[in-house]
PDB file of N, CA and C in Angstrom:
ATOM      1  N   UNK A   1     -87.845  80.202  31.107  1.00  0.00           N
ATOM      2  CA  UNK A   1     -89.158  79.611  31.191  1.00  0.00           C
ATOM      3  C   UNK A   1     -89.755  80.055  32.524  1.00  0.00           C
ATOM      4  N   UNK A   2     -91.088  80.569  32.523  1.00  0.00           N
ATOM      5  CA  UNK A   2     -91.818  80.951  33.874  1.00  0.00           C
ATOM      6  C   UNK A   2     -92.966  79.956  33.847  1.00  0.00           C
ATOM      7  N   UNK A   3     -93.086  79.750  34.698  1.00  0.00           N
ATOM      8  CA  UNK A   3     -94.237  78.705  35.052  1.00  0.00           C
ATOM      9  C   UNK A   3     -95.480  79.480  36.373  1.00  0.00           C
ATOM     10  N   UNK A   4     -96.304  79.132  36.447  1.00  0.00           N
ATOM     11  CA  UNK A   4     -97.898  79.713  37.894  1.00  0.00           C
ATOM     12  C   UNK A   4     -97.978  77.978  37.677  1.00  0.00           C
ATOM     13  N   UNK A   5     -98.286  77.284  38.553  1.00  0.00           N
ATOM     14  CA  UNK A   5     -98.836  75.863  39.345  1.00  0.00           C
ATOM     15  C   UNK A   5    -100.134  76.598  40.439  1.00  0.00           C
ATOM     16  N   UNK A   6    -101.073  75.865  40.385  1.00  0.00           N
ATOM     17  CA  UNK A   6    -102.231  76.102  41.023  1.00  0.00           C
ATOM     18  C   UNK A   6    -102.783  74.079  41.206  1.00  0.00           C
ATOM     19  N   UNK A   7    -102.162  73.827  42.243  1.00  0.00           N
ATOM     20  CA  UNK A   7    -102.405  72.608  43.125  1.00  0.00           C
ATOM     21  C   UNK A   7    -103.571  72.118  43.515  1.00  0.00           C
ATOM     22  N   UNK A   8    -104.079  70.930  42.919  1.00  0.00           N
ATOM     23  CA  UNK A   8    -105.793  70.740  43.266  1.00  0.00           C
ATOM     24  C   UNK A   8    -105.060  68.956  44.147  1.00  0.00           C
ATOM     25  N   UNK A   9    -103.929  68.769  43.937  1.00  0.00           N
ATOM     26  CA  UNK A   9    -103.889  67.157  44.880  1.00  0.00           C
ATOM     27  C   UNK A   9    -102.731  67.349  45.102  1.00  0.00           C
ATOM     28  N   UNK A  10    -101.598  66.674  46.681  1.00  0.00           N
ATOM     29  CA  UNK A  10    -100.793  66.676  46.669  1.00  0.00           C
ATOM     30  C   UNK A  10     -99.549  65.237  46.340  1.00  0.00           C
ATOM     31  N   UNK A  11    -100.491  64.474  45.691  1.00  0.00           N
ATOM     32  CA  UNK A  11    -100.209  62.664  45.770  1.00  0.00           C
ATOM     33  C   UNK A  11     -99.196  63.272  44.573  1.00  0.00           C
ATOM     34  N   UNK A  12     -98.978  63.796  43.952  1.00  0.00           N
ATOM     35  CA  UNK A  12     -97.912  63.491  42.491  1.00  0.00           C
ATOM     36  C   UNK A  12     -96.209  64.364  43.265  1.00  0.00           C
ATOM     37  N   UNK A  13     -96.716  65.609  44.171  1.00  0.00           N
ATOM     38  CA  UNK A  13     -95.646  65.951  44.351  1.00  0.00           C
ATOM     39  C   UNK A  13     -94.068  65.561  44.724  1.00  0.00           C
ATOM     40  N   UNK A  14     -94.237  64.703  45.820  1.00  0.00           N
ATOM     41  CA  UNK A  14     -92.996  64.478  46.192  1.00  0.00           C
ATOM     42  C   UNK A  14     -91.925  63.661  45.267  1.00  0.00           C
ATOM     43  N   UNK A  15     -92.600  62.629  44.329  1.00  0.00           N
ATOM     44  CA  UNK A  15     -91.886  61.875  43.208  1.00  0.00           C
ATOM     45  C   UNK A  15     -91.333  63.305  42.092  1.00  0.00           C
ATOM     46  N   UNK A  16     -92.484  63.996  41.686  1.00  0.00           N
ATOM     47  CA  UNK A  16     -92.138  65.129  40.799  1.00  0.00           C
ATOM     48  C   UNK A  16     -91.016  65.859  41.380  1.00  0.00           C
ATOM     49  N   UNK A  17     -90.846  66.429  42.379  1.00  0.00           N
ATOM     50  CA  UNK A  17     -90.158  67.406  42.839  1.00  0.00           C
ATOM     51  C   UNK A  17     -88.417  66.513  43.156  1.00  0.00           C
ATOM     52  N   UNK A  18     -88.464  65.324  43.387  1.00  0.00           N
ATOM     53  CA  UNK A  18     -87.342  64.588  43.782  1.00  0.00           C
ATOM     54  C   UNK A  18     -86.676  64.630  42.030  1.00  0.00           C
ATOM     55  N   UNK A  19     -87.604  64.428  41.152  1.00  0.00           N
ATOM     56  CA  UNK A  19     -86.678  63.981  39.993  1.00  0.00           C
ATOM     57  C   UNK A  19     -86.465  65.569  39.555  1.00  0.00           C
ATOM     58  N   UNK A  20     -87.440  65.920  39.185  1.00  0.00           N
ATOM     59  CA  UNK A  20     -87.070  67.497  38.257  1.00  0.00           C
ATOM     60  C   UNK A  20     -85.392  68.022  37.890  1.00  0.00           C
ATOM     61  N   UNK A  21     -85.281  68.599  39.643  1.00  0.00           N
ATOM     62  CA  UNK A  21     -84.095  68.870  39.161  1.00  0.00           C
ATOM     63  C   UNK A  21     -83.057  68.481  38.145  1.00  0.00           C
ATOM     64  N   UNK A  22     -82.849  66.881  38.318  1.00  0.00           N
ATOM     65  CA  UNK A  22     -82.166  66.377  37.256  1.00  0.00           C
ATOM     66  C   UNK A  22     -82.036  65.756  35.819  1.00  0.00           C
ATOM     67  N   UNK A  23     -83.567  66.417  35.151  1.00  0.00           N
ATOM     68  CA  UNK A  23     -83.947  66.422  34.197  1.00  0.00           C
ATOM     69  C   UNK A  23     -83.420  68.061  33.358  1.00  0.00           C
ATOM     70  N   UNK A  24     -83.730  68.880  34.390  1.00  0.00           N
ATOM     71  CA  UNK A  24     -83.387  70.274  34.263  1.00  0.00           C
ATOM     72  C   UNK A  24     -82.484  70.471  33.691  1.00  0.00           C
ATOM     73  N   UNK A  25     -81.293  69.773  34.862  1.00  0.00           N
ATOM     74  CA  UNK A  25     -80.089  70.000  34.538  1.00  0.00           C
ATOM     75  C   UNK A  25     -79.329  69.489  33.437  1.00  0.00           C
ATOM     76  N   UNK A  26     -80.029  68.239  32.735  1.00  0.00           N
ATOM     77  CA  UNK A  26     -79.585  67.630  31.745  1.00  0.00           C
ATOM     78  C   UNK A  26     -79.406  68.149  30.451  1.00  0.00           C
ATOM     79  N   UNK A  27     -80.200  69.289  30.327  1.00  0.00           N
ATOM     80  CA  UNK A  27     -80.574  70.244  29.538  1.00  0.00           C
ATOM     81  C   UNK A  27     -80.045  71.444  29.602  1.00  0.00           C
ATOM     82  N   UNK A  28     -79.280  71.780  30.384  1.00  0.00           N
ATOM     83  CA  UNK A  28     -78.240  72.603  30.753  1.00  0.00           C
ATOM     84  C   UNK A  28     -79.155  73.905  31.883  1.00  0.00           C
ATOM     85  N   UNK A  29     -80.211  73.839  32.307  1.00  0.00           N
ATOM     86  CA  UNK A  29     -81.228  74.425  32.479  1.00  0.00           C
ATOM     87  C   UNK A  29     -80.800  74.366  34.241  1.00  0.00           C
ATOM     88  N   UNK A  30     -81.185  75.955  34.848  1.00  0.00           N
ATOM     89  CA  UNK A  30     -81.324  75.673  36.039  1.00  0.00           C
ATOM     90  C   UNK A  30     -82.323  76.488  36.706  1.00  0.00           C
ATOM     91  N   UNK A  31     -82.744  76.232  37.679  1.00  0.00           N
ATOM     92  CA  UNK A  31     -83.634  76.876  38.247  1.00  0.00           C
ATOM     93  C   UNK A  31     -83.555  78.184  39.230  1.00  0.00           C
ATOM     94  N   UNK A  32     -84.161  79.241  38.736  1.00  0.00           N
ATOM     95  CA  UNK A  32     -83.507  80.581  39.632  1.00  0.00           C
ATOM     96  C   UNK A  32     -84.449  80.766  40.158  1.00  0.00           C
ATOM     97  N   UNK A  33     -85.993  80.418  40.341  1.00  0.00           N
ATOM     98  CA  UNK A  33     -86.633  80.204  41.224  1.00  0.00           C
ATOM     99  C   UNK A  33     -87.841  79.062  41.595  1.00  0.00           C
ATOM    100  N   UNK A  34     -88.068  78.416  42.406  1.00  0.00           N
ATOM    101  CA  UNK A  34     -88.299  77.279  42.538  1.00  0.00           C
ATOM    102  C   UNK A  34     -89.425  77.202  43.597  1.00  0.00           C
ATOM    103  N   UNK A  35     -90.970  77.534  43.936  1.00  0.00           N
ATOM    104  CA  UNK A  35     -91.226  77.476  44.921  1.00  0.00           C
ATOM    105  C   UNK A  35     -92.169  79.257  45.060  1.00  0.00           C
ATOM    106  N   UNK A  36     -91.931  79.646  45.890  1.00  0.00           N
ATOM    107  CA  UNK A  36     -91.564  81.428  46.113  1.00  0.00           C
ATOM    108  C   UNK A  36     -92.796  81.166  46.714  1.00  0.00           C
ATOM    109  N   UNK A  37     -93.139  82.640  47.229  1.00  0.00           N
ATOM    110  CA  UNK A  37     -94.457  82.925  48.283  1.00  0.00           C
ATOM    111  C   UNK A  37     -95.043  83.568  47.417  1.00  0.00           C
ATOM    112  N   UNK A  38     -95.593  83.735  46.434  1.00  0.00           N
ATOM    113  CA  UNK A  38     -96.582  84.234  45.600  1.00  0.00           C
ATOM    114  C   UNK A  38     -97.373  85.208  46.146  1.00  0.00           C
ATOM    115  N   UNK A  39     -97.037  86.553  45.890  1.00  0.00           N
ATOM    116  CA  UNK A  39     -97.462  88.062  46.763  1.00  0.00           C
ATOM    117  C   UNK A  39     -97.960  88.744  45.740  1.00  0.00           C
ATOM    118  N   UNK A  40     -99.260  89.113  45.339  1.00  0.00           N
ATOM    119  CA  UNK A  40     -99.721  90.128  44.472  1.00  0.00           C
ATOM    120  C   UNK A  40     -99.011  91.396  44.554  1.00  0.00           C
ATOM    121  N   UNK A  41     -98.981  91.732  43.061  1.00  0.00           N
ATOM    122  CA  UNK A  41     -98.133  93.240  43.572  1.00  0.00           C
ATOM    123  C   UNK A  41     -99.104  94.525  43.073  1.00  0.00           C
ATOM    124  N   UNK A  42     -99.762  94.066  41.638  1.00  0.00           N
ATOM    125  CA  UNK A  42    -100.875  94.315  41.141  1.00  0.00           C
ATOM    126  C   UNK A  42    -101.700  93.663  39.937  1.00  0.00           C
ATOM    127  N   UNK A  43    -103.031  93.973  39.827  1.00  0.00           N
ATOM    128  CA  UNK A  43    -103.140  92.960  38.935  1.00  0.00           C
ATOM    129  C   UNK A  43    -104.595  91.954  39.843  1.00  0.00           C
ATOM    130  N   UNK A  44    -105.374  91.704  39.168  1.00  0.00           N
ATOM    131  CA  UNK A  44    -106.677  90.913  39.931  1.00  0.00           C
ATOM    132  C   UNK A  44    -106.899  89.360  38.956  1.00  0.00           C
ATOM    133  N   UNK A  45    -105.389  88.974  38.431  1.00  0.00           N
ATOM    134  CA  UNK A  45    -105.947  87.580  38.627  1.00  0.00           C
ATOM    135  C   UNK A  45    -105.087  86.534  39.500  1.00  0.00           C
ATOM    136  N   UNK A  46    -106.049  85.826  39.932  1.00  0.00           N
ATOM    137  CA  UNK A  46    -105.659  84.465  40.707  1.00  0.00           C
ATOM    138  C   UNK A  46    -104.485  84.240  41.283  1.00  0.00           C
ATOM    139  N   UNK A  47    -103.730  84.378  42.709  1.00  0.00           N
ATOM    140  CA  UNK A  47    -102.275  83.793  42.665  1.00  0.00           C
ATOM    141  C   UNK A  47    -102.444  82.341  42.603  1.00  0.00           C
ATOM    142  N   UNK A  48    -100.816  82.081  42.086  1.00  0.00           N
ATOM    143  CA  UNK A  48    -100.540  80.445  41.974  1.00  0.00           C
ATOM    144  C   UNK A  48    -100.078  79.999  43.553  1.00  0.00           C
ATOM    145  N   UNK A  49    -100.404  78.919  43.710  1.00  0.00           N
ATOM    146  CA  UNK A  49     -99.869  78.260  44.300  1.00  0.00           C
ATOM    147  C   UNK A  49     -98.637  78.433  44.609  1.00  0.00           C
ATOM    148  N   UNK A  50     -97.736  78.075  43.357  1.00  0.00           N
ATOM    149  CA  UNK A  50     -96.111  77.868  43.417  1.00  0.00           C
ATOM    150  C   UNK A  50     -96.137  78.506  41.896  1.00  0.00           C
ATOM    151  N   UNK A  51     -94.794  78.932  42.163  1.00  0.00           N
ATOM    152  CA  UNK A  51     -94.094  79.354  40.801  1.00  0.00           C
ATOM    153  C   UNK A  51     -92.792  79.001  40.489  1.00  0.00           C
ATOM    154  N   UNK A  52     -92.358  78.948  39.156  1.00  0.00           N
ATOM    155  CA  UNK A  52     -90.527  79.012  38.724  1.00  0.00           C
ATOM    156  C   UNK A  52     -90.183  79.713  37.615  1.00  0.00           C
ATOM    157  N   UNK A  53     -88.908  80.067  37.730  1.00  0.00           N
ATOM    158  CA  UNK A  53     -88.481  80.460  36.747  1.00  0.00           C
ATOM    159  C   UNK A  53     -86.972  79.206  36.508  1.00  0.00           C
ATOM    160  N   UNK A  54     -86.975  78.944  35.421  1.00  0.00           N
ATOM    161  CA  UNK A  54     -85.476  78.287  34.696  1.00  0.00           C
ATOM    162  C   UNK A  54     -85.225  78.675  33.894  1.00  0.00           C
ATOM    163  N   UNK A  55     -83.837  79.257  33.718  1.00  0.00           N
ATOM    164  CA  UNK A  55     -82.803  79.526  32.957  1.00  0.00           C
ATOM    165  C   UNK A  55     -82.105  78.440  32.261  1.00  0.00           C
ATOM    166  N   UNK A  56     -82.386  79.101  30.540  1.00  0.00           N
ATOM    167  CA  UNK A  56     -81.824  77.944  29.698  1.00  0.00           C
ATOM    168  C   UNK A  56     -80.479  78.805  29.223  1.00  0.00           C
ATOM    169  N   UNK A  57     -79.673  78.365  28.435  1.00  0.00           N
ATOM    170  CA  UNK A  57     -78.787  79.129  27.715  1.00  0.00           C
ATOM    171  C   UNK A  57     -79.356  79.544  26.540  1.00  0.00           C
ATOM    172  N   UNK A  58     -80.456  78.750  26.094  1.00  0.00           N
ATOM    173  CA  UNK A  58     -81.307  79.254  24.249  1.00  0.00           C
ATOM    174  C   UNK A  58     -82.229  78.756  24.610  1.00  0.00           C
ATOM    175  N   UNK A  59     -82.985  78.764  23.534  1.00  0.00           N
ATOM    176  CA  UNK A  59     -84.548  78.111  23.294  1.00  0.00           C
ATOM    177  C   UNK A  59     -84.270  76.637  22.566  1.00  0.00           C
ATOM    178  N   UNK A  60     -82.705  76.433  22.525  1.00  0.00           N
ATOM    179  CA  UNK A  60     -83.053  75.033  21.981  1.00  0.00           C
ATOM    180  C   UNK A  60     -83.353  74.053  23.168  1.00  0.00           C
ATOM    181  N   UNK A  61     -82.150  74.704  24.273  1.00  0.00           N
ATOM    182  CA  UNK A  61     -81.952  73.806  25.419  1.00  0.00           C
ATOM    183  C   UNK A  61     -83.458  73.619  25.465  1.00  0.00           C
ATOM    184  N   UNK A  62     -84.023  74.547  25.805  1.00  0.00           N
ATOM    185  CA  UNK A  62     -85.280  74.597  26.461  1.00  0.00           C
ATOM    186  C   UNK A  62     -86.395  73.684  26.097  1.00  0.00           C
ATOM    187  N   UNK A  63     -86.714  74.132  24.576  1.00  0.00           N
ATOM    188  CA  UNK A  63     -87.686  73.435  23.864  1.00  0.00           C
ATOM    189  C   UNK A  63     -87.151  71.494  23.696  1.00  0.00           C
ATOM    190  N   UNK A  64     -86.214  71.500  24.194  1.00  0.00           N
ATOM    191  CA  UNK A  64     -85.509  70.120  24.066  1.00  0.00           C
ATOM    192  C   UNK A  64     -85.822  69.320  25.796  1.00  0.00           C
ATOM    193  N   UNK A  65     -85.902  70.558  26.345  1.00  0.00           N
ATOM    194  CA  UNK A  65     -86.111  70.051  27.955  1.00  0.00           C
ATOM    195  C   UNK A  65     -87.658  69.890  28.204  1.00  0.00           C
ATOM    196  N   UNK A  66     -88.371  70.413  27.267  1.00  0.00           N
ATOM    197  CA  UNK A  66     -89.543  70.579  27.332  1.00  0.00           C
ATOM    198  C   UNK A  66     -90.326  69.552  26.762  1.00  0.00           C
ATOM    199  N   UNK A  67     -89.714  68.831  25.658  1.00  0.00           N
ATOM    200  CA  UNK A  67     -89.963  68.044  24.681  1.00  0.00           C
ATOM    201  C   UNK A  67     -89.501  66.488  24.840  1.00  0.00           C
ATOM    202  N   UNK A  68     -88.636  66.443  25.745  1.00  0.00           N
ATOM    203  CA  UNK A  68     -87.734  65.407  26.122  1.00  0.00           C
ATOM    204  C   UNK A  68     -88.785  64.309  27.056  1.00  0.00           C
ATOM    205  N   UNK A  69     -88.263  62.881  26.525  1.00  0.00           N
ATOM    206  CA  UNK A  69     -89.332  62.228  27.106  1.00  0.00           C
ATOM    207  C   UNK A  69     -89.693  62.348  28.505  1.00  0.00           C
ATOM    208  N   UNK A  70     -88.102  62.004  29.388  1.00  0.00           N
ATOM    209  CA  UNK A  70     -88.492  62.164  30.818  1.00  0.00           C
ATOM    210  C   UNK A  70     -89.234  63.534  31.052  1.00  0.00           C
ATOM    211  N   UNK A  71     -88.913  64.496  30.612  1.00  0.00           N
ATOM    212  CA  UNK A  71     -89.790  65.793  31.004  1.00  0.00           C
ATOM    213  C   UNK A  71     -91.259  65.249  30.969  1.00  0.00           C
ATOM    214  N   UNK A  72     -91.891  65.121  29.777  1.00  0.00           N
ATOM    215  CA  UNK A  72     -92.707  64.519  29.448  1.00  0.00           C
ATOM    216  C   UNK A  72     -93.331  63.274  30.265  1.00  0.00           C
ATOM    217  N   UNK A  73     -92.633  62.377  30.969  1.00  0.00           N
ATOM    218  CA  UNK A  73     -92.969  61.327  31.887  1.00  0.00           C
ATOM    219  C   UNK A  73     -93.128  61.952  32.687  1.00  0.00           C
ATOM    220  N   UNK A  74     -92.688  62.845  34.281  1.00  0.00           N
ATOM    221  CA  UNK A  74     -92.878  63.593  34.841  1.00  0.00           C
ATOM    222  C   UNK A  74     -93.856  64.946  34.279  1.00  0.00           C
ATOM    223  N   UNK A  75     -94.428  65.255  33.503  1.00  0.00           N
ATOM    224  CA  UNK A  75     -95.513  65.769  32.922  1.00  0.00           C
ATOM    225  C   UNK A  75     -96.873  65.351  33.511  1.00  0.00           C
ATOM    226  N   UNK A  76     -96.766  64.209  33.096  1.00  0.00           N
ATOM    227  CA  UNK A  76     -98.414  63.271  33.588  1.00  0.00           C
ATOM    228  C   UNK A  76     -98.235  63.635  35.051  1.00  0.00           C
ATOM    229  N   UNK A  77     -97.180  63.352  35.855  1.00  0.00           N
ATOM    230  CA  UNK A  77     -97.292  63.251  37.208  1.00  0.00           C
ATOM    231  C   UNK A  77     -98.081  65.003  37.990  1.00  0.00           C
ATOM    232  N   UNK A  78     -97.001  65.867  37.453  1.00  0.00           N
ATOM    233  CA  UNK A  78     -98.081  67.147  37.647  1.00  0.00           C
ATOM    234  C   UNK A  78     -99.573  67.609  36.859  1.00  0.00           C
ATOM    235  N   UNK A  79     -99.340  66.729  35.571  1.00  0.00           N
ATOM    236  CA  UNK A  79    -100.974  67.219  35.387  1.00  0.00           C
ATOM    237  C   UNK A  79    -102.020  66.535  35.864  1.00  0.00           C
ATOM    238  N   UNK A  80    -101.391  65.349  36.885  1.00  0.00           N
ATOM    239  CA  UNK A  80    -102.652  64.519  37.633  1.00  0.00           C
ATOM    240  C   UNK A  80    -103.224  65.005  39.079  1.00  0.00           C
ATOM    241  N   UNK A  81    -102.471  66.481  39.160  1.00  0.00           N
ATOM    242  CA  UNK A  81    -102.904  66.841  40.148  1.00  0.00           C
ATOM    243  C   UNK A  81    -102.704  68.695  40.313  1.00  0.00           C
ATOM    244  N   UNK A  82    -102.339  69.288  39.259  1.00  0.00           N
ATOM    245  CA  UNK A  82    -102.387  70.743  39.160  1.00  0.00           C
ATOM    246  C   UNK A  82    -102.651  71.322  37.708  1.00  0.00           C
ATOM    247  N   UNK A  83    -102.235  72.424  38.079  1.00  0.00           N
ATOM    248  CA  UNK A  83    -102.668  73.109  36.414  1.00  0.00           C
ATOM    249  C   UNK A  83    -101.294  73.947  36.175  1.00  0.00           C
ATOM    250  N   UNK A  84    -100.359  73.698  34.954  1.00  0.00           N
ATOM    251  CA  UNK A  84     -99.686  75.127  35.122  1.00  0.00           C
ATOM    252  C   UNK A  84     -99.871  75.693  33.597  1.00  0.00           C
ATOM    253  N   UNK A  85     -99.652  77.272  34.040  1.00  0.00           N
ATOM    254  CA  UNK A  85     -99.298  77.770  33.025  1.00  0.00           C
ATOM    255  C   UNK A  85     -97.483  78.171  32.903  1.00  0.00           C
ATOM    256  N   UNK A  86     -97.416  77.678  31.700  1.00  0.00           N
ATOM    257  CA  UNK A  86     -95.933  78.182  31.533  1.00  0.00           C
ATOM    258  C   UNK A  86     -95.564  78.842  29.912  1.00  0.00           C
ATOM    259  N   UNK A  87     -94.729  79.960  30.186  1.00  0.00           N
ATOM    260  CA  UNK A  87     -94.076  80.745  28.706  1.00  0.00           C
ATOM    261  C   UNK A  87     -92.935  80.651  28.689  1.00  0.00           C
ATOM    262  N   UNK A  88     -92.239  80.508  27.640  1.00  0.00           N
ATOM    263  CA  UNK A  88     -91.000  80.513  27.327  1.00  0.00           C
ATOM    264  C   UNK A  88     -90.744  82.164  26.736  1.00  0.00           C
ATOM    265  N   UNK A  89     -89.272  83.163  27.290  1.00  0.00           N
ATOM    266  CA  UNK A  89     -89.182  84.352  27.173  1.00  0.00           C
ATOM    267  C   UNK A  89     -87.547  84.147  27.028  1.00  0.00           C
ATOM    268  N   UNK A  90     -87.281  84.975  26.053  1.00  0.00           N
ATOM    269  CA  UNK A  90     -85.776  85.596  25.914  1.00  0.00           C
ATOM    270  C   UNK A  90     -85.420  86.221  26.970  1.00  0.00           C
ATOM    271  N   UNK A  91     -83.997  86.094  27.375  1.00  0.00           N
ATOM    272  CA  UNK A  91     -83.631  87.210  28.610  1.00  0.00           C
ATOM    273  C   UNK A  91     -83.053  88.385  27.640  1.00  0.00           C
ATOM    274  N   UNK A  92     -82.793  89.613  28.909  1.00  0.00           N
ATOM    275  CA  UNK A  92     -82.187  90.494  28.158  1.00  0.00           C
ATOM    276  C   UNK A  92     -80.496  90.007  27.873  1.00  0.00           C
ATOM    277  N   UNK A  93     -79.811  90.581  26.596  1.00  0.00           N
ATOM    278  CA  UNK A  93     -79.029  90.232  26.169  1.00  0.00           C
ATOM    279  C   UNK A  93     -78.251  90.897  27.087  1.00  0.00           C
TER     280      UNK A  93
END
């Protein structure tokens, strides 16, 4: 899963960011990047704010981590104050 966050308030973060991880992980899901300095390399749209990538083992974990209530409770908390876009992608085998 890749995620772009583009931050318009910072009041939801610190509760969001304390739980995440261990929603993640419940799901067998971990995070290989979390944060990063967002550096154009090419390309003319918009950088994010923050970005991640998490590693699931399948798309069930995923769509289950995604779908899962607490995910979902922590949901509201970032959409009350950013925007993300996120895709779900196969790794290479």
């Amino acid at each position: 899963m890749i995620g772009q966050l583009q931050i318009h308030s910072r009041d939801w973060m610190n509760e969001y960011f304390s739980k995440i991880p261990d929603v993640v992980e419940q799901h067998r899901g971990q995070f290989l990047v979390r944060g990063g300095n967002p550096e154009s390399m090419e390309g003319e749209n918009a950088l994010p704010d923050g970005a991640f990538i998490i590693e699931f083992p399948d798309r069930r974990c995923a769509e289950g981590f995604w779908n899962s209530q607490k995910f979902q409770e922590l949901a509201t908390l970032y959409r009350s104050g950013s925007t993300l876009n996120a895709i779900l992608v196969d790794k290479l085998a």
